[in-house]
PDB file of N, CA and C in Angstrom:
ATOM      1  N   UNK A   1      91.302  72.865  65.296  1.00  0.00           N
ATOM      2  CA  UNK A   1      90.201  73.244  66.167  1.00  0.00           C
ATOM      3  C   UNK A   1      89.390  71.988  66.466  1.00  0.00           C
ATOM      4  N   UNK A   2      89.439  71.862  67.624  1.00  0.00           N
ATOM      5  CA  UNK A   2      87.901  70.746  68.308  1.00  0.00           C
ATOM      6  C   UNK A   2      86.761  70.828  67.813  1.00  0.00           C
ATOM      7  N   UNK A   3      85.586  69.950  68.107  1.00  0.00           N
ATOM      8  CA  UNK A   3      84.692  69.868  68.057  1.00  0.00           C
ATOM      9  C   UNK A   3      83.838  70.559  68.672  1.00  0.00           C
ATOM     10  N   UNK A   4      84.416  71.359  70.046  1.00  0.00           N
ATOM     11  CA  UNK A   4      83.883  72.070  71.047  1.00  0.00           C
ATOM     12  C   UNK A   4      83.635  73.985  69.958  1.00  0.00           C
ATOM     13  N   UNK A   5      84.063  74.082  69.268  1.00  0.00           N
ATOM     14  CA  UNK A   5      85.283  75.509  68.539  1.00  0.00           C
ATOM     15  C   UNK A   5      85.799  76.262  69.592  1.00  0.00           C
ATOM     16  N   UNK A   6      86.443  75.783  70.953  1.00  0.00           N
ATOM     17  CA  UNK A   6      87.149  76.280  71.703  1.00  0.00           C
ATOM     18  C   UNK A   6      86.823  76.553  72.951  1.00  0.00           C
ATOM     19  N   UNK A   7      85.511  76.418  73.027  1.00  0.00           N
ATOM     20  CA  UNK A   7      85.191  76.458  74.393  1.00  0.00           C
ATOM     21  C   UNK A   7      85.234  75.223  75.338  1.00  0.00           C
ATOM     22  N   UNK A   8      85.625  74.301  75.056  1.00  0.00           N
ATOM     23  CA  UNK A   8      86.082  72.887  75.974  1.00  0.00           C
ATOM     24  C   UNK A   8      85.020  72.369  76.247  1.00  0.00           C
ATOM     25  N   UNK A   9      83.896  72.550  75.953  1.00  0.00           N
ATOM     26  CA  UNK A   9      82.910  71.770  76.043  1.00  0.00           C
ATOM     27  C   UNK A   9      81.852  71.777  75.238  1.00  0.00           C
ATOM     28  N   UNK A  10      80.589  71.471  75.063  1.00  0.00           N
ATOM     29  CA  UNK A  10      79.713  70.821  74.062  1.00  0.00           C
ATOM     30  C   UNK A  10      78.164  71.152  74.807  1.00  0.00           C
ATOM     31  N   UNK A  11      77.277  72.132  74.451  1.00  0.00           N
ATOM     32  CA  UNK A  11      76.203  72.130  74.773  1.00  0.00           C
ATOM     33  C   UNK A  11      74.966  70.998  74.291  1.00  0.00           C
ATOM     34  N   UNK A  12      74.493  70.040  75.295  1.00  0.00           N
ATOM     35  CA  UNK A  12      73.674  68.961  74.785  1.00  0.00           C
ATOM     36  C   UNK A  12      71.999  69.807  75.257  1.00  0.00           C
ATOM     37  N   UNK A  13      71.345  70.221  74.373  1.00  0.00           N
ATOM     38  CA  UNK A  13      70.419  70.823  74.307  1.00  0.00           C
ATOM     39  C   UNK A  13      69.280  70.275  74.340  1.00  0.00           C
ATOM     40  N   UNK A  14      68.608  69.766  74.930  1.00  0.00           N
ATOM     41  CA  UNK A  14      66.719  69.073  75.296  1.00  0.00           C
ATOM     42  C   UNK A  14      65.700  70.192  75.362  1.00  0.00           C
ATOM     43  N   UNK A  15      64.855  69.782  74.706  1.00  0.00           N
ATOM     44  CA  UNK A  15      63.211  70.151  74.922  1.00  0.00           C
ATOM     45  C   UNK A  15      62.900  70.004  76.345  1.00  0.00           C
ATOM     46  N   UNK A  16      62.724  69.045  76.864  1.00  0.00           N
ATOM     47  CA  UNK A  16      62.158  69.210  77.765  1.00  0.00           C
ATOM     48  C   UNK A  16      63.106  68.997  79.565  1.00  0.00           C
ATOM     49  N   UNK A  17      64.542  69.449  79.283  1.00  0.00           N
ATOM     50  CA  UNK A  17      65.214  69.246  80.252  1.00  0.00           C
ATOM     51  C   UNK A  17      66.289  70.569  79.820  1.00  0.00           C
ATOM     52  N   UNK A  18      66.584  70.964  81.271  1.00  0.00           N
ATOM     53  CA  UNK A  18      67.739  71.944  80.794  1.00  0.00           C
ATOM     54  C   UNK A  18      69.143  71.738  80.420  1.00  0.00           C
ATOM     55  N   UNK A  19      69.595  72.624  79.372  1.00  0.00           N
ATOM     56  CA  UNK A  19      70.759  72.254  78.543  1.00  0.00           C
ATOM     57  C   UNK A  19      71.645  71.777  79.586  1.00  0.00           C
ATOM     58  N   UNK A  20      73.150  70.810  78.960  1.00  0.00           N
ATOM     59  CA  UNK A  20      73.722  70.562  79.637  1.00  0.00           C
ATOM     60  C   UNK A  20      75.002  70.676  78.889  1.00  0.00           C
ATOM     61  N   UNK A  21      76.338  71.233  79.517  1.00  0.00           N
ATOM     62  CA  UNK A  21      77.475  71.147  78.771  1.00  0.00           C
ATOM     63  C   UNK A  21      78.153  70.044  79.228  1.00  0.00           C
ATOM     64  N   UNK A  22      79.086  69.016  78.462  1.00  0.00           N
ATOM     65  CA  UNK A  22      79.874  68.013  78.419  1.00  0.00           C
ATOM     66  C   UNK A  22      81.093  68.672  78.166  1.00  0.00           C
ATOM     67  N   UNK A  23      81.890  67.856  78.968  1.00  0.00           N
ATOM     68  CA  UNK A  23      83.499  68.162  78.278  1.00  0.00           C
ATOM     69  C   UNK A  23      83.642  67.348  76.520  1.00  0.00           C
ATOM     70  N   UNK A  24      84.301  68.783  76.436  1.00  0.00           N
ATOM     71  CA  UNK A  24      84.569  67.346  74.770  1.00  0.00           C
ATOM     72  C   UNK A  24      85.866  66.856  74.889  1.00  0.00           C
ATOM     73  N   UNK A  25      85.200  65.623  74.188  1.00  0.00           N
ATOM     74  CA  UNK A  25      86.077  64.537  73.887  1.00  0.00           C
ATOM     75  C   UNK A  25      87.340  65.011  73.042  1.00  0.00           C
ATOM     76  N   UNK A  26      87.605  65.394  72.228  1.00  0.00           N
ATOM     77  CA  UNK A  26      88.554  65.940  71.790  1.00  0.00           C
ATOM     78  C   UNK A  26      89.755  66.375  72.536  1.00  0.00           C
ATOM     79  N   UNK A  27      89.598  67.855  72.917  1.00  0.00           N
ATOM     80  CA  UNK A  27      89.857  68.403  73.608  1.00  0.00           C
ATOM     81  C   UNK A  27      90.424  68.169  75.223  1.00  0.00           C
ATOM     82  N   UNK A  28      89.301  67.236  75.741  1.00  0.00           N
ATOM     83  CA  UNK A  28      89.201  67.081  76.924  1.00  0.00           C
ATOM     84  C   UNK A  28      89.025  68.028  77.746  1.00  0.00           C
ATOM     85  N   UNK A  29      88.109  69.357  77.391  1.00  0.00           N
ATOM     86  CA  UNK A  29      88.224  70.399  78.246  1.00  0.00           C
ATOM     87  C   UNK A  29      89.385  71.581  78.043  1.00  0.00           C
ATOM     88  N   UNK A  30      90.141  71.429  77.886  1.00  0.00           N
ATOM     89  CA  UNK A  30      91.773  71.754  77.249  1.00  0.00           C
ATOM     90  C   UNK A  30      91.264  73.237  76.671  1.00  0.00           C
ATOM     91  N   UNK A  31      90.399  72.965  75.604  1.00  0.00           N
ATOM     92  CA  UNK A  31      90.043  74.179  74.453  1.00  0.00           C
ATOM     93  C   UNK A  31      90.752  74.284  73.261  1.00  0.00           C
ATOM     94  N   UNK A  32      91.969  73.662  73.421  1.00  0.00           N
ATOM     95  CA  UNK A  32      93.010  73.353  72.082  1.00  0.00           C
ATOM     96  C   UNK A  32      93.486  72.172  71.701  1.00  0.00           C
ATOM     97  N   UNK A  33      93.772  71.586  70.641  1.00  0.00           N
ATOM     98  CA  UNK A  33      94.795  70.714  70.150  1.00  0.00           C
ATOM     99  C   UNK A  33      96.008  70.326  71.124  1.00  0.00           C
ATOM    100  N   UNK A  34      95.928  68.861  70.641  1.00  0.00           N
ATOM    101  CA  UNK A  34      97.949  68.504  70.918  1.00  0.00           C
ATOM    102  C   UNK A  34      98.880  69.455  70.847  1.00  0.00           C
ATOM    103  N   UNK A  35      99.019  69.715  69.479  1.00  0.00           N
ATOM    104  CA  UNK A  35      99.880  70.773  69.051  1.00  0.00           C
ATOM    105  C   UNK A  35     100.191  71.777  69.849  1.00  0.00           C
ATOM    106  N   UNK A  36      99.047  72.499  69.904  1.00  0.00           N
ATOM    107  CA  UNK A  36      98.944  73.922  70.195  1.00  0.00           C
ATOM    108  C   UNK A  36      99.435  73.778  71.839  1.00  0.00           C
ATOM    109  N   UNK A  37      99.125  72.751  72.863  1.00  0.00           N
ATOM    110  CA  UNK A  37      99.002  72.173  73.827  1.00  0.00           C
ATOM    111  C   UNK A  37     100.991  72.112  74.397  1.00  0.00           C
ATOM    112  N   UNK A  38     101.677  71.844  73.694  1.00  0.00           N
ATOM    113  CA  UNK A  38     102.874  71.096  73.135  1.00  0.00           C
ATOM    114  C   UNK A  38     103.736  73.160  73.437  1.00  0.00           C
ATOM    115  N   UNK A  39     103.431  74.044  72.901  1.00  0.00           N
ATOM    116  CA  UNK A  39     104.152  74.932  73.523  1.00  0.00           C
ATOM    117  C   UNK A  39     103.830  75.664  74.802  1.00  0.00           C
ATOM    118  N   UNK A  40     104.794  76.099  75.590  1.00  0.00           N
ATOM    119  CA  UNK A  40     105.036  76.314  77.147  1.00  0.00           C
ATOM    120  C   UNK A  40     106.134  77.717  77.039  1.00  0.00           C
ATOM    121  N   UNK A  41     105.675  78.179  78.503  1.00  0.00           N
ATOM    122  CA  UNK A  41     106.155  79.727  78.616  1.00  0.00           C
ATOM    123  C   UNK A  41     106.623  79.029  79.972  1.00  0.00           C
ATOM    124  N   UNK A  42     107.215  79.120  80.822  1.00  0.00           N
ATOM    125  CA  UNK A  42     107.470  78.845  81.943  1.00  0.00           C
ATOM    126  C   UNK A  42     106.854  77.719  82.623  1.00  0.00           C
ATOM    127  N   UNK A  43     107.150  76.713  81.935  1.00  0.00           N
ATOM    128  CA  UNK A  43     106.291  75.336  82.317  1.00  0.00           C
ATOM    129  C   UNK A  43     105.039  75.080  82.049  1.00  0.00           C
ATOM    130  N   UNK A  44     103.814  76.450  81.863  1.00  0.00           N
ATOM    131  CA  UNK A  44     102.546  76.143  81.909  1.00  0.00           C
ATOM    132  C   UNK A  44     102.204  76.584  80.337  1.00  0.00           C
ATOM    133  N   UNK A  45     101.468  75.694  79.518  1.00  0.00           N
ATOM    134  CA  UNK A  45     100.957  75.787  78.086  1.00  0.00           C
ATOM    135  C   UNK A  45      99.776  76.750  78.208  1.00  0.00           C
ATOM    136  N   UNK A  46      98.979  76.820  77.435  1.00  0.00           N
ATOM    137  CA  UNK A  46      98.228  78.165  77.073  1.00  0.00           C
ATOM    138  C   UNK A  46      96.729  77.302  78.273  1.00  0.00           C
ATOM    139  N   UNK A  47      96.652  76.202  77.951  1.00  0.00           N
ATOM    140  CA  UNK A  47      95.304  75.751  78.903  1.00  0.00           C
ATOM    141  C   UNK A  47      95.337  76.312  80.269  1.00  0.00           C
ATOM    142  N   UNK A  48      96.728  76.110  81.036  1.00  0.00           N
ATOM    143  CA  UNK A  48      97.107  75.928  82.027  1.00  0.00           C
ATOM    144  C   UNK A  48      96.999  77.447  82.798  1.00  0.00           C
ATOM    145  N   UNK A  49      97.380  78.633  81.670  1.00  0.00           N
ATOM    146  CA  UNK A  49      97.492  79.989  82.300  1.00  0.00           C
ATOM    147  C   UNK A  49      96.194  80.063  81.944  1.00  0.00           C
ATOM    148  N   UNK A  50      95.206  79.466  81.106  1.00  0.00           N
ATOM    149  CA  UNK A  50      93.616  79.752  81.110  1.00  0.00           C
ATOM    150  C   UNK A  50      92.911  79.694  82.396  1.00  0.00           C
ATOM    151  N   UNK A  51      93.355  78.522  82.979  1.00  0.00           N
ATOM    152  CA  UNK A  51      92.642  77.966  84.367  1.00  0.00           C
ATOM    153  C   UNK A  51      93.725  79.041  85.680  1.00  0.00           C
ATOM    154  N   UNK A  52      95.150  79.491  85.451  1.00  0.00           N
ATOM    155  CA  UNK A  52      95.153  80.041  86.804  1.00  0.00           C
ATOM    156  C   UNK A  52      94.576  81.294  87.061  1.00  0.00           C
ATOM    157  N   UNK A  53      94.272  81.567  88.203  1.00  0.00           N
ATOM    158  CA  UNK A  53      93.637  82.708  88.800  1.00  0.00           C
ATOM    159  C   UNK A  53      94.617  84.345  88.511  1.00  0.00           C
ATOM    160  N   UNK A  54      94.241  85.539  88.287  1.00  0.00           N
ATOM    161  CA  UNK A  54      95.076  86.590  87.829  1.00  0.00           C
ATOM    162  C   UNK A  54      96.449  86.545  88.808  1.00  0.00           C
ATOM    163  N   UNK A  55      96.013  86.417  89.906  1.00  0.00           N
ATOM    164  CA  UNK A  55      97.250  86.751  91.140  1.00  0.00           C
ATOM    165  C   UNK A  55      98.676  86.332  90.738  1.00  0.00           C
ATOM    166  N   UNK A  56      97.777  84.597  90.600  1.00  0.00           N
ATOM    167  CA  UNK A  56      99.367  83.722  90.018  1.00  0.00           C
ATOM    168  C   UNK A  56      99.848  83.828  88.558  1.00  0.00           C
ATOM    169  N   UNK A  57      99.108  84.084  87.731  1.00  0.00           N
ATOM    170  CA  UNK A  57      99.177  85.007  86.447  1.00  0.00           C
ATOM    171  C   UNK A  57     100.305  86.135  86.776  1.00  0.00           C
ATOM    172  N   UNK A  58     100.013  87.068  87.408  1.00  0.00           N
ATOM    173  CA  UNK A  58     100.852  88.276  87.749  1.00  0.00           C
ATOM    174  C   UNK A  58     102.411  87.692  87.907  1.00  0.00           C
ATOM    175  N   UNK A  59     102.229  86.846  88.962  1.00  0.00           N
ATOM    176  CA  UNK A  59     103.174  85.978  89.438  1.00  0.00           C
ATOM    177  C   UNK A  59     104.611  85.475  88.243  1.00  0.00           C
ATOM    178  N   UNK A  60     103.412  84.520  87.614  1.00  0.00           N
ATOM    179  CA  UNK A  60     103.871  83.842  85.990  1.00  0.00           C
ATOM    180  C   UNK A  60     104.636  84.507  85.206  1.00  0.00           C
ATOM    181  N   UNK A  61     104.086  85.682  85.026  1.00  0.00           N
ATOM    182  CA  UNK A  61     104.441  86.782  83.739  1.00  0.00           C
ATOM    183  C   UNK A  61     105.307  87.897  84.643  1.00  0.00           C
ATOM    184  N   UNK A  62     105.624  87.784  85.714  1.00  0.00           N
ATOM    185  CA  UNK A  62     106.382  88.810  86.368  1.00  0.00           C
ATOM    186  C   UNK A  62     107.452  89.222  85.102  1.00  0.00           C
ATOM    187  N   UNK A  63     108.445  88.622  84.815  1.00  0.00           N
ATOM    188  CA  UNK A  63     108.919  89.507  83.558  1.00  0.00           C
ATOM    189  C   UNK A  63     108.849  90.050  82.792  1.00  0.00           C
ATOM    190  N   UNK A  64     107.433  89.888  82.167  1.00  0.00           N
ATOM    191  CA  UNK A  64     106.954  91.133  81.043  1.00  0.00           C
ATOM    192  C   UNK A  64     105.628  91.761  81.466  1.00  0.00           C
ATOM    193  N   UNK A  65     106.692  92.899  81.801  1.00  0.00           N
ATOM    194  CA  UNK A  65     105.884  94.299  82.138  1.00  0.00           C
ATOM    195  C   UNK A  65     104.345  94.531  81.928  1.00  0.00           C
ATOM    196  N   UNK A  66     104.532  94.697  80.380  1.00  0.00           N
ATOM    197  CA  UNK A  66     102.965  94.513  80.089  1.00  0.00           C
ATOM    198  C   UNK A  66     101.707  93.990  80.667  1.00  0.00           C
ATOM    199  N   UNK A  67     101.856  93.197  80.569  1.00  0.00           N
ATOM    200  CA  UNK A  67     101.147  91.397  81.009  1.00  0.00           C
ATOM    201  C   UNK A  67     101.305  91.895  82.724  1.00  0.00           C
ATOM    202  N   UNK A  68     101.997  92.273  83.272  1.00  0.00           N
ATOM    203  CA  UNK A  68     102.159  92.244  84.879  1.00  0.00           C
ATOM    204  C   UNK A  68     101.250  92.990  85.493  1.00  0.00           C
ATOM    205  N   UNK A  69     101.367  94.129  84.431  1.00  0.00           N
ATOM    206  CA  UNK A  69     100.745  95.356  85.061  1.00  0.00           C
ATOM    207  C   UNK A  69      99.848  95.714  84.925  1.00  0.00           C
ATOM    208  N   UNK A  70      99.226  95.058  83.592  1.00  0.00           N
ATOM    209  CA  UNK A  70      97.475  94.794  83.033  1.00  0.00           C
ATOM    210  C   UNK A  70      96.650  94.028  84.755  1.00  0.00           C
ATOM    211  N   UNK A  71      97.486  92.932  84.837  1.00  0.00           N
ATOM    212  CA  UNK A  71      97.136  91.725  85.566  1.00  0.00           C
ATOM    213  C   UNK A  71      96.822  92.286  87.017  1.00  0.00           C
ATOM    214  N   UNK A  72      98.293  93.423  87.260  1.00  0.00           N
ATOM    215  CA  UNK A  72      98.087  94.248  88.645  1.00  0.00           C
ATOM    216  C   UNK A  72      96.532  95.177  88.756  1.00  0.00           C
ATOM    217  N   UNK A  73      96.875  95.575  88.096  1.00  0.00           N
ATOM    218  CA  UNK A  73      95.205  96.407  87.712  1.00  0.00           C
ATOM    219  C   UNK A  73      93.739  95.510  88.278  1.00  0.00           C
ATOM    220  N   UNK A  74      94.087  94.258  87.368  1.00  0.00           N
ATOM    221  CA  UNK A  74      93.263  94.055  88.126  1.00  0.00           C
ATOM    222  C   UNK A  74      93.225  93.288  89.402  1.00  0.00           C
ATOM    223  N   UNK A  75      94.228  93.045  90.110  1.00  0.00           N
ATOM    224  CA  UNK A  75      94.150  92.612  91.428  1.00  0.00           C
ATOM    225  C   UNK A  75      94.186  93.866  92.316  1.00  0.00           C
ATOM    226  N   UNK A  76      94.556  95.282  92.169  1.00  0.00           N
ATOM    227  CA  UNK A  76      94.869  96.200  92.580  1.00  0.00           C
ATOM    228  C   UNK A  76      92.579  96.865  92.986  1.00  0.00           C
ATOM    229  N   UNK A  77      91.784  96.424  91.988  1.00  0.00           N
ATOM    230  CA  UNK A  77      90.088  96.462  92.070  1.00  0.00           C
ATOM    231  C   UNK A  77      89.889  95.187  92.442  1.00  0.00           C
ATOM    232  N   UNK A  78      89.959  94.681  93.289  1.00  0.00           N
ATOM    233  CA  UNK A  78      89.644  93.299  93.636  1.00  0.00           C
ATOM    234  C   UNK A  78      89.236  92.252  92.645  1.00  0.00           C
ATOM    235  N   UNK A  79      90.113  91.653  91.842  1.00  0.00           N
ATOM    236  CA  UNK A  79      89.696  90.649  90.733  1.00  0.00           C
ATOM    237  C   UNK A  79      90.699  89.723  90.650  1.00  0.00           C
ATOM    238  N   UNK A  80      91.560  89.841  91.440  1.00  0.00           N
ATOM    239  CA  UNK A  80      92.582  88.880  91.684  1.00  0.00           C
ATOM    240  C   UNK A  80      92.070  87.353  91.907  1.00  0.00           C
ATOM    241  N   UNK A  81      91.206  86.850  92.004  1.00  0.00           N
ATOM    242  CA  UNK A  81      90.723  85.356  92.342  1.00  0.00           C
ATOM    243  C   UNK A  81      89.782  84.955  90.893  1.00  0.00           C
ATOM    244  N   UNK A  82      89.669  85.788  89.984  1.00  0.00           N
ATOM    245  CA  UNK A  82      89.390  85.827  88.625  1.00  0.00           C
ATOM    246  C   UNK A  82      90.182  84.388  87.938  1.00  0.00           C
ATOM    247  N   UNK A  83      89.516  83.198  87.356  1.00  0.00           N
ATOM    248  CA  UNK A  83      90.366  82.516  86.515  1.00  0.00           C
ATOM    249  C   UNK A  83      90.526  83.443  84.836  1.00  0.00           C
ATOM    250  N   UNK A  84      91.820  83.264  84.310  1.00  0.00           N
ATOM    251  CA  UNK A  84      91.930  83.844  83.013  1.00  0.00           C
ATOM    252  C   UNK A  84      91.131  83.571  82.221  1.00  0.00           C
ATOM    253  N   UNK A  85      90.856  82.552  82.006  1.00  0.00           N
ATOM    254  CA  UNK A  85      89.708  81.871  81.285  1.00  0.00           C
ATOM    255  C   UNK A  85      88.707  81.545  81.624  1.00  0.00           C
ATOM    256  N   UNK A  86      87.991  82.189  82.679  1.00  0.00           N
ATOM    257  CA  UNK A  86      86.811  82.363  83.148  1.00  0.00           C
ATOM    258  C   UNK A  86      85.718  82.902  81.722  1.00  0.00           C
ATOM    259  N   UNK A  87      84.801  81.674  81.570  1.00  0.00           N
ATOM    260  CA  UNK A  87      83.691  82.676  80.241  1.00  0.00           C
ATOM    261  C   UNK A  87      82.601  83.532  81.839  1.00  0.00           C
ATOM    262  N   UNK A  88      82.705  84.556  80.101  1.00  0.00           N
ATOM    263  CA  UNK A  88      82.344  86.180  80.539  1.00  0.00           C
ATOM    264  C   UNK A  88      80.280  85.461  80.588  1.00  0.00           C
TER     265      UNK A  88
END
């Protein structure tokens, strides 16, 4: 685990200025390790399906059902332009 604990970046907190998040250094934004970084599902590692949008997600995972049809759902209520890893 980073320095961030997974959220890819680093809240720099001031008194008298509003907070600011940094990418961390670690990480580089990523949210994970080398390691973890290092396995791949169809070319894209776990960062990579974090950042795409549900549509191409749907797309990605077209072979398992599950995952497709969660994903359809929500492009089916307009949420298709949603990144996966969008914080809530």
């Amino acid at each position: 685990m980073s320095e961030c604990q997974g959220h890819g970046a680093i809240k720099l907190e001031s008194d008298f200025l509003a907070d600011v998040w940094v990418p961390c250094k670690m990480c580089g934004g990523d949210r994970f390790d080398r390691e973890t970084l290092t396995i791949e599902y169809n070319g894209a590692n776990i960062a990579d399906v974090l950042r795409m949008e549900v549509t191409r997600a749907r797309d990605h995972f077209a072979n398992i059902p599950p995952i497709s049809r969660i994903l359809q759902i929500m492009i089916d209520v307009g949420l298709g332009y949603i990144k996966l890893g969008q914080p809530a």
